[in-house]
Protein backbone atom coordinates (compact mmCIF):
# COMPACT_ATOMS: atom_id res chain seq x y z
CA UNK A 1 -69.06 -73.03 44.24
CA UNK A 2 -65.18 -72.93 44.77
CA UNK A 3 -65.62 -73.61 48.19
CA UNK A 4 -67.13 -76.67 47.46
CA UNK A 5 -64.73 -77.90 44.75
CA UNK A 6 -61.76 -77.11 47.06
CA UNK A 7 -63.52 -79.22 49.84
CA UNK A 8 -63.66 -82.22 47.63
CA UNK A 9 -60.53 -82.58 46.04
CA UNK A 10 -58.88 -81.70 49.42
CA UNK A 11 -57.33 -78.02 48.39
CA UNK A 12 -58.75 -77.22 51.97
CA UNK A 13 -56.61 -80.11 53.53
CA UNK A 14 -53.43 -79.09 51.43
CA UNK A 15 -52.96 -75.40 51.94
CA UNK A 16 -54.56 -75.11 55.61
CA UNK A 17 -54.56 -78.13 57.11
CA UNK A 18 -56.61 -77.63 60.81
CA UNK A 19 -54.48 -77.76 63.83
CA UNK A 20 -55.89 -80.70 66.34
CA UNK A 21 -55.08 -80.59 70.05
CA UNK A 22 -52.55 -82.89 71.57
CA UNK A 23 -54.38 -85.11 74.38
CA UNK A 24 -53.20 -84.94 78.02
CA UNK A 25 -51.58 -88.34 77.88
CA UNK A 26 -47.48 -87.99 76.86
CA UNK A 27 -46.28 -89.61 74.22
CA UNK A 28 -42.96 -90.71 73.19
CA UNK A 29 -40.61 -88.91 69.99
CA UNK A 30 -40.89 -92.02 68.31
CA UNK A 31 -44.64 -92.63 68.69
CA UNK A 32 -45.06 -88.80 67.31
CA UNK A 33 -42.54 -89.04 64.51
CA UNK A 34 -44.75 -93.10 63.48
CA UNK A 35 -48.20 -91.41 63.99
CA UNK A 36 -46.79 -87.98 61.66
CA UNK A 37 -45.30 -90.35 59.13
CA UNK A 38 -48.48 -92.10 58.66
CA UNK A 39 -50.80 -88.79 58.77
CA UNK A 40 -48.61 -87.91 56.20
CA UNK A 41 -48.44 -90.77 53.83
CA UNK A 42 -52.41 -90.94 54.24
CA UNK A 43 -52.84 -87.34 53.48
CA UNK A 44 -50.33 -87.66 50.29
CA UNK A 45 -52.54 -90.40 49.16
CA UNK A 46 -55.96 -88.80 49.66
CA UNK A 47 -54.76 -85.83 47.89
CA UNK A 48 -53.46 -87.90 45.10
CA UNK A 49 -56.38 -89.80 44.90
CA UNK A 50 -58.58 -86.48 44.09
CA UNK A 51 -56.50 -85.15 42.51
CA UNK A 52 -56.76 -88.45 39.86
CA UNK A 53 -60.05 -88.24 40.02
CA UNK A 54 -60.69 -84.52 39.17
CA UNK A 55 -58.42 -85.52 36.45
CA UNK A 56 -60.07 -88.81 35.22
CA UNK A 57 -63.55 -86.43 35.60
CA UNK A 58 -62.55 -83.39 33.72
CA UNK A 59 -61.22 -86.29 30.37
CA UNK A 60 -64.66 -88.02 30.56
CA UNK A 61 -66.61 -85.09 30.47
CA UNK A 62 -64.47 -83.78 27.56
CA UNK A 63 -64.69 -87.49 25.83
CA UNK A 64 -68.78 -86.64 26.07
CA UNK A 65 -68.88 -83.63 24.46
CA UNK A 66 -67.10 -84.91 21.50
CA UNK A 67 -64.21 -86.30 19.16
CA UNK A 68 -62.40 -82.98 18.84
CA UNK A 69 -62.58 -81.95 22.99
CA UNK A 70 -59.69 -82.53 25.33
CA UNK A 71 -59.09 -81.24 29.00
CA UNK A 72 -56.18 -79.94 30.44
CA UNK A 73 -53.47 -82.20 30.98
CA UNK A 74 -54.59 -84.84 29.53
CA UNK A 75 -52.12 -87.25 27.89
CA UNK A 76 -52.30 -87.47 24.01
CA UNK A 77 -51.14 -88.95 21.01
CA UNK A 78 -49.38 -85.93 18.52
CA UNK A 79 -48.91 -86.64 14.75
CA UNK A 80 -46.93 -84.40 13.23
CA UNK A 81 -47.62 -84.37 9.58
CA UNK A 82 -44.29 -82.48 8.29
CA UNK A 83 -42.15 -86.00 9.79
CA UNK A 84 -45.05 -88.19 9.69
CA UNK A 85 -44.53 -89.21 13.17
CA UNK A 86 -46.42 -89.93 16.47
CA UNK A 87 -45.34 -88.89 19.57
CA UNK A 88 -46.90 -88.82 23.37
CA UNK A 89 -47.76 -85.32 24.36
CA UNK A 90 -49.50 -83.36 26.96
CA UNK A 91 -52.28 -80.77 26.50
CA UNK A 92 -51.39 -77.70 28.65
CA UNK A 93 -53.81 -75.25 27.29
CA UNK A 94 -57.41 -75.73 26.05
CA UNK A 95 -58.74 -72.27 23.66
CA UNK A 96 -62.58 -72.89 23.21
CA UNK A 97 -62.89 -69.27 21.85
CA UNK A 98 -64.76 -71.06 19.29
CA UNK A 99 -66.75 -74.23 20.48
CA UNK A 100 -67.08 -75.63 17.29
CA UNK A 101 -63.32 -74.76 16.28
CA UNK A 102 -61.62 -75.85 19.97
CA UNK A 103 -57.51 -75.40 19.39
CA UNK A 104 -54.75 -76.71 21.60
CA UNK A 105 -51.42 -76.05 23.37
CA UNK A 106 -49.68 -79.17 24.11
CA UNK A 107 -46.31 -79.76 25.21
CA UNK A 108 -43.78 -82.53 23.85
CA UNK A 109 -40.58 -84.26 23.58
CA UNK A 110 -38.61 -84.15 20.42
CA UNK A 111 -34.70 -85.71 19.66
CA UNK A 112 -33.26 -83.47 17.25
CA UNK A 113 -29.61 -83.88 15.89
CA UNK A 114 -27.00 -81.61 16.38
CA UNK A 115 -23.69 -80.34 14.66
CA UNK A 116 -20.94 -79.39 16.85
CA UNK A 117 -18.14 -77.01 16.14
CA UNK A 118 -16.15 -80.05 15.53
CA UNK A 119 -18.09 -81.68 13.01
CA UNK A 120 -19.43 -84.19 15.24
CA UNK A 121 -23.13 -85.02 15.59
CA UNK A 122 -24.71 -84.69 18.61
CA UNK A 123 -28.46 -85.89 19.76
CA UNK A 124 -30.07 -84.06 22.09
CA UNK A 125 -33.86 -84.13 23.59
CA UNK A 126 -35.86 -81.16 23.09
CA UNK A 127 -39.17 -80.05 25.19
CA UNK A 128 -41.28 -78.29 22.16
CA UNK A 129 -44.35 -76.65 23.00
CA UNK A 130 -46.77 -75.20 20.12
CA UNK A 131 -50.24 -75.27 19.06
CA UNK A 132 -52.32 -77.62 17.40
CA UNK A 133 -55.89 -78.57 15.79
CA UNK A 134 -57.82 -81.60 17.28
CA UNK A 135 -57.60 -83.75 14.05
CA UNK A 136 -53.63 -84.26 15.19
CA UNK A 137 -54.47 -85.70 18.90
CA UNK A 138 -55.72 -88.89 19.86
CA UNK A 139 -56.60 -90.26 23.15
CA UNK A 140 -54.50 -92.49 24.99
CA UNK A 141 -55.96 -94.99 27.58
CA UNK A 142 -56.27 -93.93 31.44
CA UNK A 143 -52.60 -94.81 33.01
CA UNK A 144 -52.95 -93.84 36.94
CA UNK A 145 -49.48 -93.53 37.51
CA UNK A 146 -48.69 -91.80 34.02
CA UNK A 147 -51.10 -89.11 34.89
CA UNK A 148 -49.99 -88.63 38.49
CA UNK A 149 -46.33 -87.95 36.64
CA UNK A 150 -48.22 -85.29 34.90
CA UNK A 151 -50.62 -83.50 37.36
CA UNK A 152 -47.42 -83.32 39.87
């Protein structure tokens, strides 16, 4: 069943990529180094490509099953009650010990303010991670390039 997965998304391409014979005809270093660029760039896209659409797959099946169901790295919306604010966040870990009770780990940005030694106040941007209910998260729509940024 993995074997299969793998196959599709093109795990099998990524981590052992199949050596192909070089034909009897010579080539020059700069007609290898064009036709390795371009293997390249095509493979880079073809795994990105799969890799988007596992992605885009594994949201729209958890859309399906309900309100309160998110998948794994998928971009949210985060209120947080105690500053009444809403911030864009990214589910990192899905807990379905419960099905009817799902809980998440997401992952977040946050500016806090900061006193120096000197008095002075300092802003800094904070990476908070902590868990959550589904009544805080919201979808967001389907960005392509936001959600290769993620699954990187």
């Amino acid at each position: 069943m993995f074997s299969k997965f793998a196959d599709k998304i093109g795990l099998y391409d990524f981590l052992a990529p199949t050596k192909r014979r070089r034909s009897s005809r010579s080539t020059t270093a700069s007609d290898d180094d064009s036709a390795t660029t371009a293997k390249s760039s095509s493979d880079e896209n073809r795994l990105r490509r799969s890799r988007l659409d596992a992605q885009l797959k594994a949201e729209n099946d958890a859309a399906a099953r309900g309100p309160k169901f998110f998948a794994k790295k998928q971009r949210v919306r985060y209120l947080n009650k105690a500053t009444n604010s809403v911030c864009d966040a990214i589910v990192i870990g899905a807990h379905l010990d419960d099905p009817d009770d799902p809980y998440y780990t997401i992952k977040y940005k946050k500016q806090c303010e900061e006193i120096a030694d000197d008095g002075s106040k300092e802003v800094i941007i904070r990476e908070v991670e902590k868990q959550t209910n589904p009544d805080r998260l919201s979808r967001v729509p389907w960005d392509e390039d936001k959600s290769w940024e993620v699954l990187r």
